[in-house]
Protein backbone atom coordinates (compact mmCIF):
# COMPACT_ATOMS: atom_id res chain seq x y z
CA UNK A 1 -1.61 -7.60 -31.13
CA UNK A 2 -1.84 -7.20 -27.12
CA UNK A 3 0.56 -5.43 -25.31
CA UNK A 4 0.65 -5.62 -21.38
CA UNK A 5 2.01 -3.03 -19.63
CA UNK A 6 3.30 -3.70 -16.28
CA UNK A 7 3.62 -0.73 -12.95
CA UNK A 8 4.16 -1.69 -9.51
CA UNK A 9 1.48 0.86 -8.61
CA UNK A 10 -0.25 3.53 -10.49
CA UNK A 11 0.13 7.16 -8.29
CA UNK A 12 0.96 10.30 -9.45
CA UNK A 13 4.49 10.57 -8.99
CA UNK A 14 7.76 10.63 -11.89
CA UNK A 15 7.64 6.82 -12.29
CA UNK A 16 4.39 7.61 -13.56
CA UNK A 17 5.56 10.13 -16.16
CA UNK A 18 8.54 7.62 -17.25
CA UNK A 19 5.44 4.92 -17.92
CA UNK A 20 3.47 7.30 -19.75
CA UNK A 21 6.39 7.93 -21.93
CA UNK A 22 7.15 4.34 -22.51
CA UNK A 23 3.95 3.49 -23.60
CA UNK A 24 3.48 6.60 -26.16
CA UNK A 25 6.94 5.44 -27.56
CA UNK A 26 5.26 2.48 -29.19
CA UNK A 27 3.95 2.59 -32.44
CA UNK A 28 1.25 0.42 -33.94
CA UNK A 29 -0.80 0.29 -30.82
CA UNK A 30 -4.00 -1.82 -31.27
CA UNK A 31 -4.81 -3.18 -27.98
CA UNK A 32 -3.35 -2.82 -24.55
CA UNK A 33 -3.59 -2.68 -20.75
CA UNK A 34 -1.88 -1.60 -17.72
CA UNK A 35 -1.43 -4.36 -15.16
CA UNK A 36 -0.24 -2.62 -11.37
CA UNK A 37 -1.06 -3.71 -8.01
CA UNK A 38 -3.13 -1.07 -6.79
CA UNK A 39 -4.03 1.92 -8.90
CA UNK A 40 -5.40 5.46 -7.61
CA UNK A 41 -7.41 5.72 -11.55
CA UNK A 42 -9.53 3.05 -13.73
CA UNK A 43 -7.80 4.68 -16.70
CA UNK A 44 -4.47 5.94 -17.82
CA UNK A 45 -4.66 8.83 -20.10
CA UNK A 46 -1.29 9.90 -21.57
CA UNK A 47 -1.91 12.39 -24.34
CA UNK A 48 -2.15 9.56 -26.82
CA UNK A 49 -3.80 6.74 -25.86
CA UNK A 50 -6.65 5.74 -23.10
CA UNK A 51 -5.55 2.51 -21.24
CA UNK A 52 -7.62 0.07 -18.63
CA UNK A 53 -6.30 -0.49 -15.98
CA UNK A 54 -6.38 -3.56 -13.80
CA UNK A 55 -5.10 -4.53 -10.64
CA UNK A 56 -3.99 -7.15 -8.80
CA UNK A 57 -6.36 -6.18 -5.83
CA UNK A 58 -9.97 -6.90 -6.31
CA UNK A 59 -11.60 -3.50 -7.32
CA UNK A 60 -13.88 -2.90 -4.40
CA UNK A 61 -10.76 -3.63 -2.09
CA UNK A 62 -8.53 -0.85 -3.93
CA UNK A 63 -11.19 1.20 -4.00
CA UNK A 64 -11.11 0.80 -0.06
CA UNK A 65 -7.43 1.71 0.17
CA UNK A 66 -7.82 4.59 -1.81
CA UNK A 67 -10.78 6.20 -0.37
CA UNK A 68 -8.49 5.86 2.95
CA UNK A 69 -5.71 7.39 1.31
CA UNK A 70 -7.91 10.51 0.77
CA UNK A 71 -9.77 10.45 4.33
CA UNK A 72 -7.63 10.68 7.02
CA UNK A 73 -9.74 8.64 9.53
CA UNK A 74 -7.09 7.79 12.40
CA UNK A 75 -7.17 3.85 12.51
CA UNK A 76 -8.95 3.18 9.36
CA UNK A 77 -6.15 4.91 7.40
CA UNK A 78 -3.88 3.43 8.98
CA UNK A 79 -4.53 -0.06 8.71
CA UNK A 80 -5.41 0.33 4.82
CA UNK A 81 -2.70 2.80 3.86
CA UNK A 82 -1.08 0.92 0.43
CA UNK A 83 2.26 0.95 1.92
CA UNK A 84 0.67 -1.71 3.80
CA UNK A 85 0.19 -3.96 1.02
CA UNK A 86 4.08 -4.73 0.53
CA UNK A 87 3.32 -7.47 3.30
CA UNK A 88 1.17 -8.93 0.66
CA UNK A 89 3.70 -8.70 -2.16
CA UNK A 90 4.20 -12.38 -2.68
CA UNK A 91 0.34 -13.33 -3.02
CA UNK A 92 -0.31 -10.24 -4.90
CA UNK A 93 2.45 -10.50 -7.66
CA UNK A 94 1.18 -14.33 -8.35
CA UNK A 95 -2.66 -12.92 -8.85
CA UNK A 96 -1.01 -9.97 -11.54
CA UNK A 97 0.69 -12.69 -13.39
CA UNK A 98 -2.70 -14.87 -13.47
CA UNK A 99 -4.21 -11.63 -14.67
CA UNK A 100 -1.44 -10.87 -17.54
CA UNK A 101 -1.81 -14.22 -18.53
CA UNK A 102 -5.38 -14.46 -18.95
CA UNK A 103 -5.39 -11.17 -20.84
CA UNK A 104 -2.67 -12.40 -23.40
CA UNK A 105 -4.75 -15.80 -23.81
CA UNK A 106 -8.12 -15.47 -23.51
CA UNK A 107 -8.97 -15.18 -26.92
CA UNK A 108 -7.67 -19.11 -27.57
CA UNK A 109 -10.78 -20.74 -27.37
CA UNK A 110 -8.66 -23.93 -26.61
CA UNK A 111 -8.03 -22.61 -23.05
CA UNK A 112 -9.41 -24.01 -20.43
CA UNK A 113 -10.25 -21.67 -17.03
CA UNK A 114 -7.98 -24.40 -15.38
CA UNK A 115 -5.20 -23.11 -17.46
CA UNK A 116 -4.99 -19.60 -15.80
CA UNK A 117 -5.49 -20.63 -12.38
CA UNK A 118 -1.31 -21.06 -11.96
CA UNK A 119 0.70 -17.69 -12.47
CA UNK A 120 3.81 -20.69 -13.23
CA UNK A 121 1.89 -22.94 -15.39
CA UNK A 122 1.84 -22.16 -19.08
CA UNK A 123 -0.06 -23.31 -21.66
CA UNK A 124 0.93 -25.83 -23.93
CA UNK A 125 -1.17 -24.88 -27.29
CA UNK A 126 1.19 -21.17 -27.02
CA UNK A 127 4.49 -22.37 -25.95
CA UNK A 128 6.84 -21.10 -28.48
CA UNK A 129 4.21 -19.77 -30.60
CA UNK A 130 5.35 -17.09 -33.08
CA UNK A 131 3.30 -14.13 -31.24
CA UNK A 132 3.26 -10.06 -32.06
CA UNK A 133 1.95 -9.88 -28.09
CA UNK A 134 4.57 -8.56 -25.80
CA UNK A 135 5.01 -7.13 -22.50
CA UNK A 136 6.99 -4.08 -21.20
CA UNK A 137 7.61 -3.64 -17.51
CA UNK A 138 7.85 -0.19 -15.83
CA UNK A 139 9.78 -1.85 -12.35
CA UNK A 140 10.36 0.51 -8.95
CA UNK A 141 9.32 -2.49 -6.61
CA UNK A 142 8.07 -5.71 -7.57
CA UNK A 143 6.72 -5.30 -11.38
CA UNK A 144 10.03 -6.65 -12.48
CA UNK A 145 8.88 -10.23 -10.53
CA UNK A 146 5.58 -10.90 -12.45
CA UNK A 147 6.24 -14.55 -14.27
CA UNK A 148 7.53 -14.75 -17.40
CA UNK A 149 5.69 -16.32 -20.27
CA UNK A 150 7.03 -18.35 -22.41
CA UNK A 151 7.13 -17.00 -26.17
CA UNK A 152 6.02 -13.25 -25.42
CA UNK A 153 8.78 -11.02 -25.56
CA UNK A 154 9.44 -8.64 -22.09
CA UNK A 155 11.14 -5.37 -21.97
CA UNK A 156 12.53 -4.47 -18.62
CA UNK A 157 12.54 -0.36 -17.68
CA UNK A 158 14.64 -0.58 -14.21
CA UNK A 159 14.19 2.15 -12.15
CA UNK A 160 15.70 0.14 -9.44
CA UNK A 161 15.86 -3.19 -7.67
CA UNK A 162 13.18 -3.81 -5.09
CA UNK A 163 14.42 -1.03 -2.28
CA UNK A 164 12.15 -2.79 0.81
CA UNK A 165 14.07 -6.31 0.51
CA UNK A 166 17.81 -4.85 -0.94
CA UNK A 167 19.52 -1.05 -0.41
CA UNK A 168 16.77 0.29 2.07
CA UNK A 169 16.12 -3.13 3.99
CA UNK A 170 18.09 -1.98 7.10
CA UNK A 171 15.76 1.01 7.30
CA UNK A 172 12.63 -0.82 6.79
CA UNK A 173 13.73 -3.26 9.50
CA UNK A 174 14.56 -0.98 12.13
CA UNK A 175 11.41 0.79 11.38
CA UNK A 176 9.09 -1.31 11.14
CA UNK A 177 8.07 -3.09 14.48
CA UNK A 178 5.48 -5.31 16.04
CA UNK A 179 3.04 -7.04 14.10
CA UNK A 180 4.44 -5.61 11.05
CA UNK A 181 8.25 -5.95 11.59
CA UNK A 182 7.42 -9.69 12.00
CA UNK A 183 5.90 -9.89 8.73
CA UNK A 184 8.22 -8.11 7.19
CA UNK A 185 11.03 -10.59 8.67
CA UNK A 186 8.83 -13.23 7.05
CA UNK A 187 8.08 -12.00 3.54
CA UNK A 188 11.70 -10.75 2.97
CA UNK A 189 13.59 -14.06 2.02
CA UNK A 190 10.34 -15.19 -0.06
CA UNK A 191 10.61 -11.99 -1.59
CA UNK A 192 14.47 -12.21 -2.59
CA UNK A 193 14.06 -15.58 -4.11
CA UNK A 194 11.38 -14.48 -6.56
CA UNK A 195 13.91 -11.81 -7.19
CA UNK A 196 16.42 -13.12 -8.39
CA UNK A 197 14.53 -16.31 -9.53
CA UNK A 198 13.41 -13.34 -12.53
CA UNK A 199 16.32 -11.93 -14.04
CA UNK A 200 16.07 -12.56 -17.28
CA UNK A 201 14.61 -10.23 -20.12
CA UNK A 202 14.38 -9.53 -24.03
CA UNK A 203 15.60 -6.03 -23.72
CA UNK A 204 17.02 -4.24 -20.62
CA UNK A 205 17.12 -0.33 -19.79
CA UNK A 206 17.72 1.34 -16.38
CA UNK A 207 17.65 4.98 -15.91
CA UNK A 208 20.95 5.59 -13.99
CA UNK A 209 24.52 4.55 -14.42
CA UNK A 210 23.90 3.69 -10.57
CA UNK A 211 20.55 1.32 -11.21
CA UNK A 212 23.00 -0.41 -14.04
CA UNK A 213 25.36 -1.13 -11.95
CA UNK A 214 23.04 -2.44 -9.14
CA UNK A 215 21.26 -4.57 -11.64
CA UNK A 216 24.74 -6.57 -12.58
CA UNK A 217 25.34 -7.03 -9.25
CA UNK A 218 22.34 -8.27 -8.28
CA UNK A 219 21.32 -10.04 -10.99
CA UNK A 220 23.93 -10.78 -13.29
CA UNK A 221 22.25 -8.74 -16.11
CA UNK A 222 24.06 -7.56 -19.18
CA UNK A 223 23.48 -5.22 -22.46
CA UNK A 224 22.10 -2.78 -19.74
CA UNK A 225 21.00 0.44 -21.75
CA UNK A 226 20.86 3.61 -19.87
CA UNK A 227 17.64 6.18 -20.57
CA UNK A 228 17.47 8.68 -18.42
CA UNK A 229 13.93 9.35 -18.04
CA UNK A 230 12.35 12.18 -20.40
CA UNK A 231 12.35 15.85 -18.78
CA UNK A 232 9.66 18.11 -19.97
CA UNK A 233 10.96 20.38 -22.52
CA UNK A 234 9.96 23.52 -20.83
CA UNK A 235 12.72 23.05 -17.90
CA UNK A 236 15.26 23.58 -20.46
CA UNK A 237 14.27 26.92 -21.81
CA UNK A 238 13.43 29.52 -18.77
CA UNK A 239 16.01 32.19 -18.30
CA UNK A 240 17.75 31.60 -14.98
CA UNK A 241 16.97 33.51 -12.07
CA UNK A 242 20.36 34.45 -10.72
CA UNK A 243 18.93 36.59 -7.45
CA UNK A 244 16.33 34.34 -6.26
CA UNK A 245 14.14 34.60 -2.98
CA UNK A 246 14.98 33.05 0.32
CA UNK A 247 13.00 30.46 0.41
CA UNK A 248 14.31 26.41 -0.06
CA UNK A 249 12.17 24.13 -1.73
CA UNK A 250 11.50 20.19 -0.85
CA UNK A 251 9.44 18.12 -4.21
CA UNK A 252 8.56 14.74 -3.62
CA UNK A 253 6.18 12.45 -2.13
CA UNK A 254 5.59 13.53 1.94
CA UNK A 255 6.35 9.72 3.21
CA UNK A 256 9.52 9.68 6.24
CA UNK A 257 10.56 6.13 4.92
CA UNK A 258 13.50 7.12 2.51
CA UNK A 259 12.43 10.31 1.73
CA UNK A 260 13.29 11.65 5.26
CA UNK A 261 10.30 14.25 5.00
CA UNK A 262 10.57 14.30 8.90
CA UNK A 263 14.18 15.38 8.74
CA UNK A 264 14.19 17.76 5.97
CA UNK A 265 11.34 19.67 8.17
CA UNK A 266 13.08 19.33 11.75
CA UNK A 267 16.20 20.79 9.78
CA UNK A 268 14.51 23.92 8.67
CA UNK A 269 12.77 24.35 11.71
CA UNK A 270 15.91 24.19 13.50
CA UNK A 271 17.85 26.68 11.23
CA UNK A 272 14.60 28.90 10.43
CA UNK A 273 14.66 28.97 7.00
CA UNK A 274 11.71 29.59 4.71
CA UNK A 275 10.93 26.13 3.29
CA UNK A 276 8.05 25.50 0.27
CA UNK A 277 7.28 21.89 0.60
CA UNK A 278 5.45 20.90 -2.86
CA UNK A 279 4.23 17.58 -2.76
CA UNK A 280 1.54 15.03 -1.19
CA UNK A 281 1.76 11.42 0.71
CA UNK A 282 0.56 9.30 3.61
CA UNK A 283 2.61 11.39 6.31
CA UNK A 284 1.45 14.75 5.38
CA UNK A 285 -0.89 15.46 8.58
CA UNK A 286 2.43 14.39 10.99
CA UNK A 287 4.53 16.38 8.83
CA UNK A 288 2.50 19.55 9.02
CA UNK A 289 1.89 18.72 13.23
CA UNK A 290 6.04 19.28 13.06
CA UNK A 291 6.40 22.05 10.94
CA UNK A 292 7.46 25.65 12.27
CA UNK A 293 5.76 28.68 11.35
CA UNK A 294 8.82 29.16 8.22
CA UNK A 295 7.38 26.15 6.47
CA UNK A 296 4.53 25.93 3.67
CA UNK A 297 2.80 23.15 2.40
CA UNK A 298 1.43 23.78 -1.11
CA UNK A 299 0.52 20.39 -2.08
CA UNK A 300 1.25 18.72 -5.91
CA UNK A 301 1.70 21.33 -8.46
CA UNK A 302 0.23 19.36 -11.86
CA UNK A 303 1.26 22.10 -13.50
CA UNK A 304 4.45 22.41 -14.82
CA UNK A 305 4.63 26.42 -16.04
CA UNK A 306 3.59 26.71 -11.87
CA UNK A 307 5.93 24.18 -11.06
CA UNK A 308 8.85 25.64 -12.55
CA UNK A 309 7.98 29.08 -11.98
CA UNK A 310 7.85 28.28 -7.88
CA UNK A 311 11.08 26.22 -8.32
CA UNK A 312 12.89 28.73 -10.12
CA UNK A 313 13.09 31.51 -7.42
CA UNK A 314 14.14 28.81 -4.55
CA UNK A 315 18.00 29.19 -3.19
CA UNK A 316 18.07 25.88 -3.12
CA UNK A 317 16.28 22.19 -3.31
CA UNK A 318 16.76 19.86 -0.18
CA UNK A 319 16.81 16.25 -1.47
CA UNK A 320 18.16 13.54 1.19
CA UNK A 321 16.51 10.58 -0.88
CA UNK A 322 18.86 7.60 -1.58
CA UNK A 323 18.32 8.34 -5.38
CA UNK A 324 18.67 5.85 -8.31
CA UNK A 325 17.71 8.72 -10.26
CA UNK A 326 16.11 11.90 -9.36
CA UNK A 327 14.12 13.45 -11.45
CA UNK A 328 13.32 16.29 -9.27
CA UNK A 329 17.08 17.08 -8.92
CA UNK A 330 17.71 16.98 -12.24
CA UNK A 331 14.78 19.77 -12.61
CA UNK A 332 16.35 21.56 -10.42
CA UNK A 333 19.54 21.83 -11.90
CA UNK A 334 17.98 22.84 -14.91
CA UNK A 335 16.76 25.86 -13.31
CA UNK A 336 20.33 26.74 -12.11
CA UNK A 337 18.97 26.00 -8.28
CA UNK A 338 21.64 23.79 -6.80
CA UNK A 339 20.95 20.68 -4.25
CA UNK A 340 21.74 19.70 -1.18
CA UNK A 341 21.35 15.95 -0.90
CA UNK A 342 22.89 12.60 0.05
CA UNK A 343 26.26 11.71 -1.12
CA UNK A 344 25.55 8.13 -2.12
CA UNK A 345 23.58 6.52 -5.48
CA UNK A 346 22.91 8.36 -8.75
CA UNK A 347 22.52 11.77 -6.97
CA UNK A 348 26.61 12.04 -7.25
CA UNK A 349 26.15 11.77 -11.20
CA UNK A 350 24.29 14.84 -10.99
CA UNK A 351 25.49 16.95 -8.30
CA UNK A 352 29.27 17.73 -8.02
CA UNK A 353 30.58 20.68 -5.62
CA UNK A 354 30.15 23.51 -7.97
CA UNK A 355 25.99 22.31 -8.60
CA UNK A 356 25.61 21.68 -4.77
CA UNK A 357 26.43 20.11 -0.93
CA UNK A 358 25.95 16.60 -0.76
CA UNK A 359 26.52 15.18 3.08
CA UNK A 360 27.64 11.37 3.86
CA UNK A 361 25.00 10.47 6.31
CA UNK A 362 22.03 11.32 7.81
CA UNK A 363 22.71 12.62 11.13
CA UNK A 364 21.06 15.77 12.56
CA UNK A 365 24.60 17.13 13.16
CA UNK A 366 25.63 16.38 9.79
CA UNK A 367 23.28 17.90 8.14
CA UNK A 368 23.08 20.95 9.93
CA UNK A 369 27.20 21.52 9.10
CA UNK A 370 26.79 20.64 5.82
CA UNK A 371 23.40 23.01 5.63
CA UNK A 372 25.32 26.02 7.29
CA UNK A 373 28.13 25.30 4.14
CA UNK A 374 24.83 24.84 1.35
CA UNK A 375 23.59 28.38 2.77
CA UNK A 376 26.64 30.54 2.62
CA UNK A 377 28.18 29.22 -0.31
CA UNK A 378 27.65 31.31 -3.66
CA UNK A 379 26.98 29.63 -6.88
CA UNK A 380 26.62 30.71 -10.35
CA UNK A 381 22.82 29.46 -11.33
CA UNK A 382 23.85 29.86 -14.99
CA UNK A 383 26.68 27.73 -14.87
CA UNK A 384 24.79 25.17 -12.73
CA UNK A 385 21.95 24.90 -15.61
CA UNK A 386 24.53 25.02 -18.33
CA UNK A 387 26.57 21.61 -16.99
CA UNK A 388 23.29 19.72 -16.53
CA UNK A 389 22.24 20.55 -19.65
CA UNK A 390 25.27 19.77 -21.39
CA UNK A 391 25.08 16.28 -19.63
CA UNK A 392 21.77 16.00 -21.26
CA UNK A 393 22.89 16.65 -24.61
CA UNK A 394 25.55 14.05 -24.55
CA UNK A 395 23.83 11.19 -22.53
């Protein structure tokens, strides 16, 4: 038996950690792969099991983009940072399928190397044949779009529909401009027809009421199964902290595009609030040229007994990501710390008014009012932890 397993891209965030999970749910693992576009590791360890890894970019080419990831060299980094490569979405998700294919078939000795040279073109000697290979797709971006092949059965883990092209295309647009913003205007409508051209799978989960709803919209999908992803067991069992220290506390990947990094820091700065900033990304060197002297940047915390015991003590997390889930919220929450975040997406079906502040745009004015309320309102921790984890129990 083969099993491919399919990531948009392979970094060190909580899609990661939902992956990881879905692949050491399987049993009966014999052989497998992980098939992403660009990867920051050969390998995937995940506590039980070792897994190649192989991307859609050649391997001296991602090894480019990720040596620029990790040396900030002005230009260089610029022009191969991997956010870059969603301009080449459309050729690279045709070379991934290629590469799925040929892994699934390579061992029929009837194949010809003609027969993997079209992502679209199946062979004829496996059509309908009775197979134990299948394929399970971990989708944030594009994974979801890799072609189908006929006879294997696919399992689709949403995490959402392809942000660039659908909720956050606005944003993208207005940000993006010369050379790239005309790409982007290019690839867009070649990206929503492979889309939707995709829509159909064996078995369907999404980890959000929210990205469940999105996906019938969208797509017309049905028998939709919510998972939430798994939360490490260790969130649910420190004692909460009901005086904690001053300090507020951002988690996430340091990127301005929908993460608004940039306005989470010009906040604070503005308001002069101690603010922990745990996390890593492309932006971090423009984020820290911003920052006031009440901001520290601490970088990814791998471990979790650290994690929690920074997050524990913070009066609050700041979170103004257009969720379709939100793991770090939820963690939050666990530790009694309430939110303040954006009132849109699957961050309202985890943050009501006694948990947190949740604002209705972006605005600078905005969110300083609704930061002055998030400050000098007074919330039992305990009772905070106790509904989340009561929504846990029953989900």
């Amino acid at each position: 038996m083969k099993i491919a397993f399919v990531h948009c891209r392979i970094t060190p965030w909580w899609a990661l950690a939902v992956l990881k999970d879905l692949i050491n749910e399987q049993k009966d693992i014999t052989h497998a792969k992980v098939f992403t576009l660009f990867s920051d590791s050969k390998e995937l360890k995940t506590g039980k099991h070792n897994f190649q890894i192989v991307t859609a970019l050649p391997t001296r080419a991602n090894q480019l983009f990720l040596w620029c990831s990790t040396h900030k060299i002005p230009l260089l980094s610029r022009l191969f940072d991997y956010r870059n490569l969603m301009l080449f979405y459309p050729i690279l998700i045709k070379i991934l399928s290629r590469k799925i294919k040929r892994y699934l078939f390579d061992h029929d000795k009837n194949l010809k190397k003609s027969d993997f040279s079209d992502e679209r073109k199946i062979p004829m000697n496996v059509m309908n044949r009775d197979s134990p290979d299948y394929i399970t797709i971990s989708s944030f971006a594009i994974a979801k779009n890799i072609t189908p092949i006929s006879g294997i059965p696919t399992t689709l883990y949403l995490h959402s529909p392809m942000q660039y092209i659908r909720t956050h295309h606005d944003e993208y647009k207005e940000k993006l401009t010369g050379i790239k913003g005309r790409i982007f205007n290019r690839i867009v409508p070649r990206l929503r027809e492979r889309d939707l051209r995709y829509t159909k799978f064996d078995k369907i989960y999404a980890n959000s009421k929210y990205t469940a709803q999105e996906a019938k919209k969208l797509y017309d999908m049905e028998n939709i199964t919510i998972k939430y992803p798994r939360i490490p067991e260790r969130f649910f069992l420190p004692a909460v902290e009901e005086t904690p220290h001053e300090y507020y506390i951002y988690v996430g990947r340091l990127v301005n595009f929908v993460r608004e990094s940039d306005k989470i820091i010009k906040l604070c700065n503005e308001m002069k609030v101690p603010l922990i900033v745990m996390g890593s990304g492309p932006d971090e060197q423009y984020l820290k040229s911003i920052a006031g002297p009440s901001i520290i940047f601490i970088g990814r915390i791998n471990d979790t007994d650290e994690k929690i015991k920074i997050m524990k003590y913070a009066k609050g997390l700041i979170n103004l990501t257009k969720e379709s889930y939100g793991m770090g919220t939820v963690e939050a929450l666990l530790l009694g710390v309430p939110v303040f975040g954006y009132n849109q997406w699957a961050t309202v079906e985890l943050v009501d008014e006694d948990c947190g502040v949740l604002v209705a745009n972006k605005h600078h004015k905005t969110l300083v009012e609704g930061f002055t309320k998030f400050m000098n309102t007074h919330r039992e921790r305990k009772m905070i932890a106790k509904k989340i984890r009561e929504k846990w129990k029953n989900k």
